[in-house]
C-alpha atoms as a PDB file:
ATOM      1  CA  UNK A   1       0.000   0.000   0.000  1.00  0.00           C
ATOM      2  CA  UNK A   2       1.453   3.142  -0.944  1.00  0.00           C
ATOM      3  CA  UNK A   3       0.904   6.272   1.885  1.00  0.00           C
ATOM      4  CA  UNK A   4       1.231   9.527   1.296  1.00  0.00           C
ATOM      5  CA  UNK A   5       0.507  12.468   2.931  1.00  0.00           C
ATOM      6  CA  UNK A   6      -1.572  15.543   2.239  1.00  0.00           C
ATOM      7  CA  UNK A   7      -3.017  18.860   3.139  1.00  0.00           C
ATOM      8  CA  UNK A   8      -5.854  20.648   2.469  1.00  0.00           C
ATOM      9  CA  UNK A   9      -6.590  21.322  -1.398  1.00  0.00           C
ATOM     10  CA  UNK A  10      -3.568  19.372  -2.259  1.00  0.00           C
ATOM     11  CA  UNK A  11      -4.286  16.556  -4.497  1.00  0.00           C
ATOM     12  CA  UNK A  12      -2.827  13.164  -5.512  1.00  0.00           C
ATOM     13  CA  UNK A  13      -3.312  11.979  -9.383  1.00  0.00           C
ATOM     14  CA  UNK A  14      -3.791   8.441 -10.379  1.00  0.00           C
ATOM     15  CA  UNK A  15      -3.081   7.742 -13.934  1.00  0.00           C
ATOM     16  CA  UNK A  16      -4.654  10.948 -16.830  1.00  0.00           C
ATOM     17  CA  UNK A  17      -7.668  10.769 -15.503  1.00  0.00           C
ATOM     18  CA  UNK A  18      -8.324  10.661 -11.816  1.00  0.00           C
ATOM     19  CA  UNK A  19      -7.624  13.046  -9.426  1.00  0.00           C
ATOM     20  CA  UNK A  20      -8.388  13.229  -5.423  1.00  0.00           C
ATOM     21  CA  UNK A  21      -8.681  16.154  -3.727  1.00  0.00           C
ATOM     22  CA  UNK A  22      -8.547  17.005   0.124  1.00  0.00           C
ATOM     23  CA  UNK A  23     -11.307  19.497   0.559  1.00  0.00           C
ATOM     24  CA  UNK A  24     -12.185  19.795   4.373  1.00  0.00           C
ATOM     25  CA  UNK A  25     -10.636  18.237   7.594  1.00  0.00           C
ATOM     26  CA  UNK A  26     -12.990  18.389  10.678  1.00  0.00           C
ATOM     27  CA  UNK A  27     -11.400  16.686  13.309  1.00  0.00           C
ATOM     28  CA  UNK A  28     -11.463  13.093  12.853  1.00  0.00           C
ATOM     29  CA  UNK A  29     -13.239  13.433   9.165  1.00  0.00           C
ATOM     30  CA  UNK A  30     -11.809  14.227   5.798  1.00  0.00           C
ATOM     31  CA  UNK A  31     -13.806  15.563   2.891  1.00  0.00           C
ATOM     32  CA  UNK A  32     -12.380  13.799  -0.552  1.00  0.00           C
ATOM     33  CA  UNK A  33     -13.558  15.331  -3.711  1.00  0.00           C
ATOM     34  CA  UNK A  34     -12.951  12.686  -6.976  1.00  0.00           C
ATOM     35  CA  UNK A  35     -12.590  14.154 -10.009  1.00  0.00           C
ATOM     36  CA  UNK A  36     -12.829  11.086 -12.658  1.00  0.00           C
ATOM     37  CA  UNK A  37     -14.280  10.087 -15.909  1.00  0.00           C
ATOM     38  CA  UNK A  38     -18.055   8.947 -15.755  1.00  0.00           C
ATOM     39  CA  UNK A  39     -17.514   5.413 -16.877  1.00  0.00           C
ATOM     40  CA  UNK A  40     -15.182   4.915 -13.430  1.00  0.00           C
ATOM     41  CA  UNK A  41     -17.915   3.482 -10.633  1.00  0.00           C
ATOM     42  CA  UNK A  42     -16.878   4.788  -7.670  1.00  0.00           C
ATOM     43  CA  UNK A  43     -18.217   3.830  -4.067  1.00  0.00           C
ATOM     44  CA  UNK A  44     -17.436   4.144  -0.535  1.00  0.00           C
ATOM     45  CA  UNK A  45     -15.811   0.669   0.600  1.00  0.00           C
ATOM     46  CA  UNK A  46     -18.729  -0.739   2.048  1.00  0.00           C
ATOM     47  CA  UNK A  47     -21.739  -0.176  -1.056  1.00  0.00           C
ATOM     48  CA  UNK A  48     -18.605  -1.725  -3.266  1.00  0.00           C
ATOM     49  CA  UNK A  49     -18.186  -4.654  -1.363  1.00  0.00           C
ATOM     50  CA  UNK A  50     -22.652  -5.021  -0.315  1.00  0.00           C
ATOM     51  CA  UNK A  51     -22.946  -4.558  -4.142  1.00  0.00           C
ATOM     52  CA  UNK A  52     -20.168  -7.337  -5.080  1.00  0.00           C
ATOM     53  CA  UNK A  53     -21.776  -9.643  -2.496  1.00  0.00           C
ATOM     54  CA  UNK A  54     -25.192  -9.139  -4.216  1.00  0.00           C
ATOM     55  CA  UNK A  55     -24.195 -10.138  -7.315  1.00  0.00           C
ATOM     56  CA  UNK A  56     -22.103 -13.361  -6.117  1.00  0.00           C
ATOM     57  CA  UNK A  57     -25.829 -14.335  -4.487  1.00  0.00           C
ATOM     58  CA  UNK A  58     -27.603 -13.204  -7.610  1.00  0.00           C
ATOM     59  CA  UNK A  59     -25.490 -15.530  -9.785  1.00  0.00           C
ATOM     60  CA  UNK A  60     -25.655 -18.380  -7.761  1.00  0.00           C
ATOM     61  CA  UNK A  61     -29.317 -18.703  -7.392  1.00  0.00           C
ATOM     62  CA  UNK A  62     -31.203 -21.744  -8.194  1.00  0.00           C
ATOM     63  CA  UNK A  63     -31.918 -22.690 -11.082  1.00  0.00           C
ATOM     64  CA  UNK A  64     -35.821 -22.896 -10.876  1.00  0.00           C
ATOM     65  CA  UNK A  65     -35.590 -19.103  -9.724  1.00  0.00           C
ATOM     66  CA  UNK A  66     -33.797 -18.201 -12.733  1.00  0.00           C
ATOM     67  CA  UNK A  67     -36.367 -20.056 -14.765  1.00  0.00           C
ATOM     68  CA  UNK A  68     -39.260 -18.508 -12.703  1.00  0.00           C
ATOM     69  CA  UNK A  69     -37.698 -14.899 -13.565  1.00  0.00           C
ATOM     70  CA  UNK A  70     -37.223 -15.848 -17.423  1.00  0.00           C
ATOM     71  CA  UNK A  71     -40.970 -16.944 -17.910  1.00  0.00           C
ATOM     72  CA  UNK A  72     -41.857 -13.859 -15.728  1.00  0.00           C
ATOM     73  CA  UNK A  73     -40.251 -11.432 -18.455  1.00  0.00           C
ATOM     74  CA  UNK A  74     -42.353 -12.928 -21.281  1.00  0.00           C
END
C-alpha cells in the first residue's frame, strides 16, 4: 500500500484521468472530492463490497428461480 501524505486542497493523481482532492478536515473526518471520468464506478468501501456480495448471491441462485424470472419477463 502506498501512503502519502496531504493537506488541504492538495491533491494526488492516479493515472490521466483521476484526481483526489482534500477538501475539508474536521477533526477526525476528511472531505475527498474525486474528479474522474463517468464510466469509473466509484463507491465508498462498504456499497462496493454489499454490491459485489449481491451479485455473487444473484449468480448463484437456483436454477428454478432463474427459470421462474425468465418466464416472468415474457
Amino acid at each position: 500500500m502506498l501512503v502519502l501524505t496531504r493537506k488541504l486542497n492538495e491533491s494526488i493523481q492516479i493515472g490521466d484521468d483521476i484526481e483526489i482532492k482534500v477538501l475539508a478536515v474536521e477533526g477526525d473526518q476528511i472531505k475527498l472530492g474525486i474528479d474522474a471520468p463517468k464510466a469509473v464506478d466509484i463507491h465508498r468501501k462498504e456499497i462496493y463490497l454489499d454490491i459485489k456480495n449481491q451479485n455473487s448471491e444473484a449468480a448463484n441462485l437456483p436454477d428454478d428461480v432463474l427459470s421462474l424470472l425468465k418466464n416472468s419477463e415474457r
